[in-house]
C-alpha atoms as a PDB file:
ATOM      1  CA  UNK A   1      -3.321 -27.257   4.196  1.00  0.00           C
ATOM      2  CA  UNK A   2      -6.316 -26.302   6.200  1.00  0.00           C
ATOM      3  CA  UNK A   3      -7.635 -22.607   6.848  1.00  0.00           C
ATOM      4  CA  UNK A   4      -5.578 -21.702   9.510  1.00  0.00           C
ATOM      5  CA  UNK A   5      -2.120 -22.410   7.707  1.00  0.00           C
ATOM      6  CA  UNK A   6      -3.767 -20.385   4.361  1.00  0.00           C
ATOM      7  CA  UNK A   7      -4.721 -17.554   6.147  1.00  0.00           C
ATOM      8  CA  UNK A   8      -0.994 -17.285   7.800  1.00  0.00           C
ATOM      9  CA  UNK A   9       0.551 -17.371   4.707  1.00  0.00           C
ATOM     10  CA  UNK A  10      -1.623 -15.123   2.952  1.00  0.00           C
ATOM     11  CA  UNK A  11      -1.443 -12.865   6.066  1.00  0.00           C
ATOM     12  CA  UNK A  12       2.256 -12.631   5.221  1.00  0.00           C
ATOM     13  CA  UNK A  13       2.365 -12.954   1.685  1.00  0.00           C
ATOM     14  CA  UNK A  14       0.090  -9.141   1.933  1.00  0.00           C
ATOM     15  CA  UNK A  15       2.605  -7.961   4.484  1.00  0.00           C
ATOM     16  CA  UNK A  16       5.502  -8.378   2.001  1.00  0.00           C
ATOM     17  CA  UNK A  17       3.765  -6.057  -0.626  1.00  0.00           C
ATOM     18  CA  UNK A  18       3.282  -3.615   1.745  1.00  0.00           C
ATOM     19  CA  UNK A  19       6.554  -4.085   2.945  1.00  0.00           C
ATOM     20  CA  UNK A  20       7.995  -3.691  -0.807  1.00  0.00           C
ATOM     21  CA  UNK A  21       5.827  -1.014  -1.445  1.00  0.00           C
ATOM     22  CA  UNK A  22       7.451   0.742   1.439  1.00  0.00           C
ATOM     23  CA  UNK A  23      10.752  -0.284   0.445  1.00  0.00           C
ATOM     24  CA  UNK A  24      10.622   0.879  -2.653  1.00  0.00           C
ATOM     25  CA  UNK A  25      10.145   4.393  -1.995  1.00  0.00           C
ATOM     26  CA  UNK A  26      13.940   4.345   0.403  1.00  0.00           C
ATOM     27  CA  UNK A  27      15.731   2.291  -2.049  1.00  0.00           C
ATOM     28  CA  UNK A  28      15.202   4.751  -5.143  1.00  0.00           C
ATOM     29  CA  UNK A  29      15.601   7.907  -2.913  1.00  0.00           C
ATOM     30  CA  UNK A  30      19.122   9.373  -1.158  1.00  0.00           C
ATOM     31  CA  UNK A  31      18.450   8.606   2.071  1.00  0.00           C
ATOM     32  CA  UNK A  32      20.849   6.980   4.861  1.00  0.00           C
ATOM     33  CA  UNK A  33      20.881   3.423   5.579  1.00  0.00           C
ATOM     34  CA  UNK A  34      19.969   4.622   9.371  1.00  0.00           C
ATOM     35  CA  UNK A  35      17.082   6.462   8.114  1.00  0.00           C
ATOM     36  CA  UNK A  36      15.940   3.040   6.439  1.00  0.00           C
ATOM     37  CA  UNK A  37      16.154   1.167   9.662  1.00  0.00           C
ATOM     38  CA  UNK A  38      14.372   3.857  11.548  1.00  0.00           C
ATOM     39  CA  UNK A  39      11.093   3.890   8.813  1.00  0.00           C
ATOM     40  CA  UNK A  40      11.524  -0.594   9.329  1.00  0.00           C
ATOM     41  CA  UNK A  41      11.302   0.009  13.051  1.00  0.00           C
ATOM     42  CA  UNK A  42       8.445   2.624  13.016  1.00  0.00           C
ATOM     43  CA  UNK A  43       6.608  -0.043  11.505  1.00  0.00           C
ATOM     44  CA  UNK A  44       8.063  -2.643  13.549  1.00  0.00           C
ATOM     45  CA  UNK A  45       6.931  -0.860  16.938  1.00  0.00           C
ATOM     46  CA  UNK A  46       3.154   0.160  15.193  1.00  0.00           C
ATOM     47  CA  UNK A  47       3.233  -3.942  14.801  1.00  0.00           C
ATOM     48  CA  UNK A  48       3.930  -4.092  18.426  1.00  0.00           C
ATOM     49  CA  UNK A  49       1.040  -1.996  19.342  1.00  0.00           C
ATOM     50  CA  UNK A  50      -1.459  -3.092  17.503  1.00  0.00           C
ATOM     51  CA  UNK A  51      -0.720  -6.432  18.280  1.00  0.00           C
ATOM     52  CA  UNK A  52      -0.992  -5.779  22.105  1.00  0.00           C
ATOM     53  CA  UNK A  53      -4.234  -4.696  21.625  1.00  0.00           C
ATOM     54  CA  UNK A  54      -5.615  -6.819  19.114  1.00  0.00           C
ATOM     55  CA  UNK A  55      -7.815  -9.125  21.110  1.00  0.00           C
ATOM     56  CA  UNK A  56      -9.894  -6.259  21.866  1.00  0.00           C
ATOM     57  CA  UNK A  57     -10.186  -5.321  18.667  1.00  0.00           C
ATOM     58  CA  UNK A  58     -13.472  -6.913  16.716  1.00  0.00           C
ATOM     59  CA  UNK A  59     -13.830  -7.645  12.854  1.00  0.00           C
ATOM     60  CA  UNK A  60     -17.379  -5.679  12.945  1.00  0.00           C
ATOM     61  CA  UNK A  61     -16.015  -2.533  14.362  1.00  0.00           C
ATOM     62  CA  UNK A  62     -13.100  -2.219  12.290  1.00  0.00           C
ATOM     63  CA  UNK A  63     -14.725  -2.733   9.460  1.00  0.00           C
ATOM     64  CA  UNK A  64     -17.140   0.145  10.457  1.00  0.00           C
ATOM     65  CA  UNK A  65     -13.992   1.945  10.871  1.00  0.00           C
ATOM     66  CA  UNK A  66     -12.855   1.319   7.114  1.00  0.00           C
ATOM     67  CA  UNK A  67     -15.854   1.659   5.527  1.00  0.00           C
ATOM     68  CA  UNK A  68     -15.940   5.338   6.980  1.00  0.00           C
ATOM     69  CA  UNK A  69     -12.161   5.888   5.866  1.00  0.00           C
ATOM     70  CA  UNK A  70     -12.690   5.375   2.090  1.00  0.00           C
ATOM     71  CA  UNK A  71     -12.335   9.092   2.218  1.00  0.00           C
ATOM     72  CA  UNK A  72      -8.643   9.200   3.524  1.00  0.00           C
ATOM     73  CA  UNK A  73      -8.158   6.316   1.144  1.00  0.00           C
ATOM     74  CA  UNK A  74      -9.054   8.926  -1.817  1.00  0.00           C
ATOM     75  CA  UNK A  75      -6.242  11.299  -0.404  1.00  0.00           C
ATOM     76  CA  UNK A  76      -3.998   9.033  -0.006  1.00  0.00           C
ATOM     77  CA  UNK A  77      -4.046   7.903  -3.643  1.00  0.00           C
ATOM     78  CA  UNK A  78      -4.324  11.738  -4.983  1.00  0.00           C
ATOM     79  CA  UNK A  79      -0.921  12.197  -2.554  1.00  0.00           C
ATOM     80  CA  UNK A  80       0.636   9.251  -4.675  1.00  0.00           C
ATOM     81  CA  UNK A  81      -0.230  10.303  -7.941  1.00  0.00           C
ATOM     82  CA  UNK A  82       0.781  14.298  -7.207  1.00  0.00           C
ATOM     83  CA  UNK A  83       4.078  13.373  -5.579  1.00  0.00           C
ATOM     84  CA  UNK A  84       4.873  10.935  -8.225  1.00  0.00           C
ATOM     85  CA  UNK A  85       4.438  13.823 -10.791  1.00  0.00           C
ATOM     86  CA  UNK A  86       6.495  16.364  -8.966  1.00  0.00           C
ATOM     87  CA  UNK A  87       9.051  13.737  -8.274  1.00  0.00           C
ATOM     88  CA  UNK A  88       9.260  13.397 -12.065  1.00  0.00           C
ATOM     89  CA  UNK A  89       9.237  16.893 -13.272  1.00  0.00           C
ATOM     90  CA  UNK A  90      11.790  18.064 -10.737  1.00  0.00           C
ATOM     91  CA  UNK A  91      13.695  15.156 -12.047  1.00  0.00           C
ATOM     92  CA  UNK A  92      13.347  16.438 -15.427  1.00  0.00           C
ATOM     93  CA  UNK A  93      14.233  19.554 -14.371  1.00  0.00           C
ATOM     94  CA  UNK A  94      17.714  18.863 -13.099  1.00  0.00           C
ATOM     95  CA  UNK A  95      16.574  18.368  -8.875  1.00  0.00           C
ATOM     96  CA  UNK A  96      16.117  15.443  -6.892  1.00  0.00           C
ATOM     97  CA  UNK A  97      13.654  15.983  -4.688  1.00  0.00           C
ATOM     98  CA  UNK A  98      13.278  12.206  -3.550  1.00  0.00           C
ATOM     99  CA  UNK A  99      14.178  12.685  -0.599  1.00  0.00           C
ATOM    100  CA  UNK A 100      11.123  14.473   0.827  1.00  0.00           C
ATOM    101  CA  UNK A 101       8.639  13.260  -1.638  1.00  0.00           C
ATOM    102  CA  UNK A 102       9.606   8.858  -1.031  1.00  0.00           C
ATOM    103  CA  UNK A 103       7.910  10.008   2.335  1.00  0.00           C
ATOM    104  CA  UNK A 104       4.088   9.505   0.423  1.00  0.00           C
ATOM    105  CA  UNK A 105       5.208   5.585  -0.319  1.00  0.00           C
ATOM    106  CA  UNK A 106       7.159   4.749   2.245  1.00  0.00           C
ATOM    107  CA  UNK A 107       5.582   6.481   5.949  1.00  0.00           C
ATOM    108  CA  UNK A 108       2.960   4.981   7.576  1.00  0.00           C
ATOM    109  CA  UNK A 109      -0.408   5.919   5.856  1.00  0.00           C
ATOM    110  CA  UNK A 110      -3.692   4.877   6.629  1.00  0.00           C
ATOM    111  CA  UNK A 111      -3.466   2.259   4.438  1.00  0.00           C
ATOM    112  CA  UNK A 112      -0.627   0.614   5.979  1.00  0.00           C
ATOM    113  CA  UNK A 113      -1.711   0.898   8.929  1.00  0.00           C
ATOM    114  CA  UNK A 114      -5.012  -1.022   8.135  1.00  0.00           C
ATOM    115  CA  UNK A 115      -3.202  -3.707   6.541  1.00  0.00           C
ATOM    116  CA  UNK A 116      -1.008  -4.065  10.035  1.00  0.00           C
ATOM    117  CA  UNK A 117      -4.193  -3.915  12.227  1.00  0.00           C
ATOM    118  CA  UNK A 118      -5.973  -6.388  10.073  1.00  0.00           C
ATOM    119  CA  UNK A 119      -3.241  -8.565  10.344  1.00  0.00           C
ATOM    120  CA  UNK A 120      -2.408  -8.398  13.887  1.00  0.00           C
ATOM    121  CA  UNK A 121      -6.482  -9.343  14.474  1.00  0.00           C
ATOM    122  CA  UNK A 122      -6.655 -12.103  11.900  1.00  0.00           C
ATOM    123  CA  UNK A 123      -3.420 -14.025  13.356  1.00  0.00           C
ATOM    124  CA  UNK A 124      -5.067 -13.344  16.757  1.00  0.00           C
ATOM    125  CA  UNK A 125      -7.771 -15.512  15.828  1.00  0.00           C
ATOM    126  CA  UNK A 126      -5.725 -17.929  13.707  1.00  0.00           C
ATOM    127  CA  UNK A 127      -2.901 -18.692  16.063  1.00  0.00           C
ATOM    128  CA  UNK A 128      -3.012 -19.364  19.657  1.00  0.00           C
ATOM    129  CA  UNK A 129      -0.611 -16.401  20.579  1.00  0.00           C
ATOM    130  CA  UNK A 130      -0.678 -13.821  23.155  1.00  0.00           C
ATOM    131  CA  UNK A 131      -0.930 -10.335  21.444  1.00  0.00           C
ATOM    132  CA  UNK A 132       2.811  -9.342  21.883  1.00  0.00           C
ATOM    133  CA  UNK A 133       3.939 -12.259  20.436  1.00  0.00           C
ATOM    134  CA  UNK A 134       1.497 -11.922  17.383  1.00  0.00           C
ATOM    135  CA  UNK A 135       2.923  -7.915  17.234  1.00  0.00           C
ATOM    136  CA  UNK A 136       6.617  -8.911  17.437  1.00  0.00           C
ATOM    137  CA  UNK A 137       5.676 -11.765  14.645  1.00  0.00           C
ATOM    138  CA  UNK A 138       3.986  -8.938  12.050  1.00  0.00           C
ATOM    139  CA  UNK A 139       6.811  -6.458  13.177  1.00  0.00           C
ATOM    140  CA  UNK A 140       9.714  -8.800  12.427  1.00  0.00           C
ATOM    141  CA  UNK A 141       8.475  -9.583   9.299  1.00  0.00           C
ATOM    142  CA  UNK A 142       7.447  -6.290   8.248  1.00  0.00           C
ATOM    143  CA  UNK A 143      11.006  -4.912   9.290  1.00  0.00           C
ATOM    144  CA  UNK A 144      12.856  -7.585   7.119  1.00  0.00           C
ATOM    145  CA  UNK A 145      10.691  -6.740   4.102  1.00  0.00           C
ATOM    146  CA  UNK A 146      11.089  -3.328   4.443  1.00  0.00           C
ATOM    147  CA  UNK A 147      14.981  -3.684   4.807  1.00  0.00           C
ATOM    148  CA  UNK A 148      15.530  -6.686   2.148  1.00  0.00           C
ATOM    149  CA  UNK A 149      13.628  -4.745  -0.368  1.00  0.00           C
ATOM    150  CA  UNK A 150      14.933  -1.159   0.048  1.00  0.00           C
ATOM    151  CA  UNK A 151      18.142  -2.332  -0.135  1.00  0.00           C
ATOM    152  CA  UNK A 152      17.879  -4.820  -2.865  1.00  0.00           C
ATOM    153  CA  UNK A 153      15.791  -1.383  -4.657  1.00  0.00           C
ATOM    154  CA  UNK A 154      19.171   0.370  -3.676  1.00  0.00           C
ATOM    155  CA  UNK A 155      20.688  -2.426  -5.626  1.00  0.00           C
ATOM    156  CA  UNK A 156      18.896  -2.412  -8.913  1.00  0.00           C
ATOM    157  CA  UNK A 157      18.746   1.483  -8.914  1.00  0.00           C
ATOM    158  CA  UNK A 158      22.796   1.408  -8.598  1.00  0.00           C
ATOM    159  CA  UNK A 159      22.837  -1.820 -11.146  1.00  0.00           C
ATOM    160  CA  UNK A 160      20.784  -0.548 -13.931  1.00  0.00           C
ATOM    161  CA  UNK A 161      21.057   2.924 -13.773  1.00  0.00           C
ATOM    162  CA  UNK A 162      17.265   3.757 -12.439  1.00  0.00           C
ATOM    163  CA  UNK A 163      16.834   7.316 -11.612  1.00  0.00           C
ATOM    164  CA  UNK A 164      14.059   9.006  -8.827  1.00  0.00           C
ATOM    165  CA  UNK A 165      11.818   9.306 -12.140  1.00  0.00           C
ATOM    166  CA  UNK A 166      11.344   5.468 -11.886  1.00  0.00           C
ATOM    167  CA  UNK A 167      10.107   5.834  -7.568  1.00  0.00           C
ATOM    168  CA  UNK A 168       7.900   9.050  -9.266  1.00  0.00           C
ATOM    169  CA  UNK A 169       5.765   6.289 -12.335  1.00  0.00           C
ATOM    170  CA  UNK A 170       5.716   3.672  -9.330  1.00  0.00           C
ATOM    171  CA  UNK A 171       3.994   6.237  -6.821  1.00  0.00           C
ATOM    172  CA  UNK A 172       0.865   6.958  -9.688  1.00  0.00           C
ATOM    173  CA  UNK A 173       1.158   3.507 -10.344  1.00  0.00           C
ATOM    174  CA  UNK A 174       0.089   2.813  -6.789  1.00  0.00           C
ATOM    175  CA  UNK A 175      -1.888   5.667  -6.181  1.00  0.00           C
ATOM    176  CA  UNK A 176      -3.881   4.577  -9.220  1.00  0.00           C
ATOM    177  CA  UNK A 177      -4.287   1.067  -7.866  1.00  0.00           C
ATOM    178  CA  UNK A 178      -5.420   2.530  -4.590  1.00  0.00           C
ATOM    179  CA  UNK A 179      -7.835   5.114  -5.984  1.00  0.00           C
ATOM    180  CA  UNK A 180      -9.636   2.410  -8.150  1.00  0.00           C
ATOM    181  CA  UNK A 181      -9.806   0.223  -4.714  1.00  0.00           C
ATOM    182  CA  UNK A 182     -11.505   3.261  -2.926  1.00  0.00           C
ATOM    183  CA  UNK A 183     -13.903   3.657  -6.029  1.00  0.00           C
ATOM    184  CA  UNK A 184     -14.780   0.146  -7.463  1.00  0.00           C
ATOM    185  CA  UNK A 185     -14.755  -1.937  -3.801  1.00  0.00           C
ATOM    186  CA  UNK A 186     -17.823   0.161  -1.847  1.00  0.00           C
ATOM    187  CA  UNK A 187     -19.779  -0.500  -5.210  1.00  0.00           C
ATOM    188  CA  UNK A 188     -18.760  -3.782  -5.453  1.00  0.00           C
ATOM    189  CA  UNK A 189     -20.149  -5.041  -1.736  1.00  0.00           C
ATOM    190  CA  UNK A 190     -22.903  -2.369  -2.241  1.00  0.00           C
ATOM    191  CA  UNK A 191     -23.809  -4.663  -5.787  1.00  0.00           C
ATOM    192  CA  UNK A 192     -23.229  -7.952  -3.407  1.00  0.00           C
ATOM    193  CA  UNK A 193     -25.644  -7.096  -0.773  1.00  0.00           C
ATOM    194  CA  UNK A 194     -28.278  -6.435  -3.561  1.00  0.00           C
ATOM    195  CA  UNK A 195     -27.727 -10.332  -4.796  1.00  0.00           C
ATOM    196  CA  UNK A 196     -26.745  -9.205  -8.340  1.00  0.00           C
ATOM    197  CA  UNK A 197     -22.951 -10.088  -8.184  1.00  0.00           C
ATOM    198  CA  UNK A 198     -24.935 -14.357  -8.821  1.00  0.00           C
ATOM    199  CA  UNK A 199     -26.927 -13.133 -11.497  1.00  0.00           C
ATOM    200  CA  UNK A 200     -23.809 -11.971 -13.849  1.00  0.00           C
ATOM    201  CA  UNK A 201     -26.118  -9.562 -14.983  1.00  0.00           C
ATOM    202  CA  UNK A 202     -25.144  -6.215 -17.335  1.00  0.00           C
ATOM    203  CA  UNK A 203     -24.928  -4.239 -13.716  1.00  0.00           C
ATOM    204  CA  UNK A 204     -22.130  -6.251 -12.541  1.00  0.00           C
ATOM    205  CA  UNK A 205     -20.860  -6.996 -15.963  1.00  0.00           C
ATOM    206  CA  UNK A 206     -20.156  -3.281 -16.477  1.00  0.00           C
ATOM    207  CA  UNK A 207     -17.591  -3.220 -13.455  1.00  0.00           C
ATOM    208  CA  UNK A 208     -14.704  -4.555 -14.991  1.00  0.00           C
ATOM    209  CA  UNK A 209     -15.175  -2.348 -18.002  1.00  0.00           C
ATOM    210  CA  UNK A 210     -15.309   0.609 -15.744  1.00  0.00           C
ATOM    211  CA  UNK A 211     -11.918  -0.282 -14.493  1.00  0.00           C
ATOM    212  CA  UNK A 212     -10.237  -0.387 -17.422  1.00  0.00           C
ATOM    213  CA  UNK A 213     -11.876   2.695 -18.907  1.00  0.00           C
ATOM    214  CA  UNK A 214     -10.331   4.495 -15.194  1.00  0.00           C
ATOM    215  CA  UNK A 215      -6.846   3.270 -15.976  1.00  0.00           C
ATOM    216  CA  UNK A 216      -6.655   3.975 -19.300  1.00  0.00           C
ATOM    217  CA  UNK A 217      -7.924   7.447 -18.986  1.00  0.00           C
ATOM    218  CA  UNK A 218      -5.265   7.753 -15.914  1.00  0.00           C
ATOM    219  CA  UNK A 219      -2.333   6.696 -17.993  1.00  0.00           C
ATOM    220  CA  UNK A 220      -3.369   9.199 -20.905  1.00  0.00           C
ATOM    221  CA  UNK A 221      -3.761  12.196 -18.534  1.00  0.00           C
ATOM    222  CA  UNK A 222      -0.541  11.598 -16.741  1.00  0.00           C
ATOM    223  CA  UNK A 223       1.447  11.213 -19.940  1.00  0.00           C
ATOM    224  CA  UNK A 224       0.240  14.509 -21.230  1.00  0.00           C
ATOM    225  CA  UNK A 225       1.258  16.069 -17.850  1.00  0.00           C
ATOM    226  CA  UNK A 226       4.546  14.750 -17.559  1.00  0.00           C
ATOM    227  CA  UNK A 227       5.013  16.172 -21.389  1.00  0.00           C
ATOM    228  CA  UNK A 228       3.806  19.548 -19.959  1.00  0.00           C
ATOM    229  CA  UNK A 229       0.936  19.027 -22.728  1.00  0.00           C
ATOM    230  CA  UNK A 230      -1.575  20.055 -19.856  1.00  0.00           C
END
């Protein structure tokens, strides 16, 4: 395959997670099958728009942009792990309060949002597509993945008895995965431009450890809240 075929496929491999992640939060809440189609087609119409304007868009100035949203990044992972532990403890408590709270995973965040703009731009410059037609590509398949896997969500939740509690461990889950992202990547490509990421030095070495040490300490501190320890 050469580079152009790769970076399609990996362009829409990374729009399926998002899509699932999305998904995820309508299949294990109560709402409508309408509502579900009218989060898909938000994104499908965002798709649209950013697609339109994508080859005005360049690489450099977007990733300007993102490097000066790590901040909203943050949030957006603190609004995933605190909505995933009041999902559970209502839960717990006898109310479902899915229905408001699925909206942290599954709206359009600034997350999202990136990954559709980045995507739009990089199958601008891999396929030789006007910018609707790349939008209406990106939104098509981000609608289908949102649908298949909300309902298919719906499905297993139904099948195997899942509850909201399950949507509430998947939202810290994520919000853990996105705070490490906001904390480990600027050091990362701040480590990189330094020329120490060749060297395998102790500097670099000490990254992966620092990880792990983040997600275990995570996973301790949100068991002993959801046993009311804390």
């Amino acid at each position: 395959m050469d580079s152009a075929t790769l970076t399609v496929i990996g362009i829409m491999i990374g729009i399926l997670i998002f899509g699932i992640k999305t998904g995820l939060g309508c299949g294990f809440s109560n709402i409508t099958t309408r509502e579900i189609l009218t989060i898909a087609g938000s994104y499908f119409f965002l798709a649209l728009i950013f697609g339109s304007i994508a080859d005005r868009l360049s690489m450099d100035a977007f990733e300007r942009l993102s490097s000066m949203g790590m901040g909203i990044h943050v949030l957006v992972s603190l609004l995933l792990i605190g909505a995933g532990i009041y999902t559970q403890k209502k839960w717990n408590s006898g109310k479902d309060v899915s229905r408001h709270t699925f909206l942290a995973i599954s709206m359009p965040c600034p997350v999202c949002l990136g990954a559709l703009a980045v995507s739009c731009m990089l199958l601008s410059k891999s396929l030789n597509f006007s910018g609707l037609k790349i939008g209406l590509l990106v939104g098509i398949a981000f609608f289908i993945a949102v649908v298949a896997s909300s309902f298919l969500f719906r499905f297993g939740k139904t099948r195997l008895g899942k509850t909201p509690e399950t949507m509430g461990s998947a939202m810290m889950l994520i919000g853990i995965y996105y705070l490490l992202g906001a904390l480990l990547i600027p050091a990362y490509m701040k480590t990189k431009q330094m020329n120490l990421v060749s060297t395998g030095g102790g500097e670099t070495g000490i990254v992966p450890l620092m990880a792990f040490g983040v997600i275990v300490l995570a996973g301790f501190l949100l068991d002993r809240i959801r046993r009311h320890d804390l």
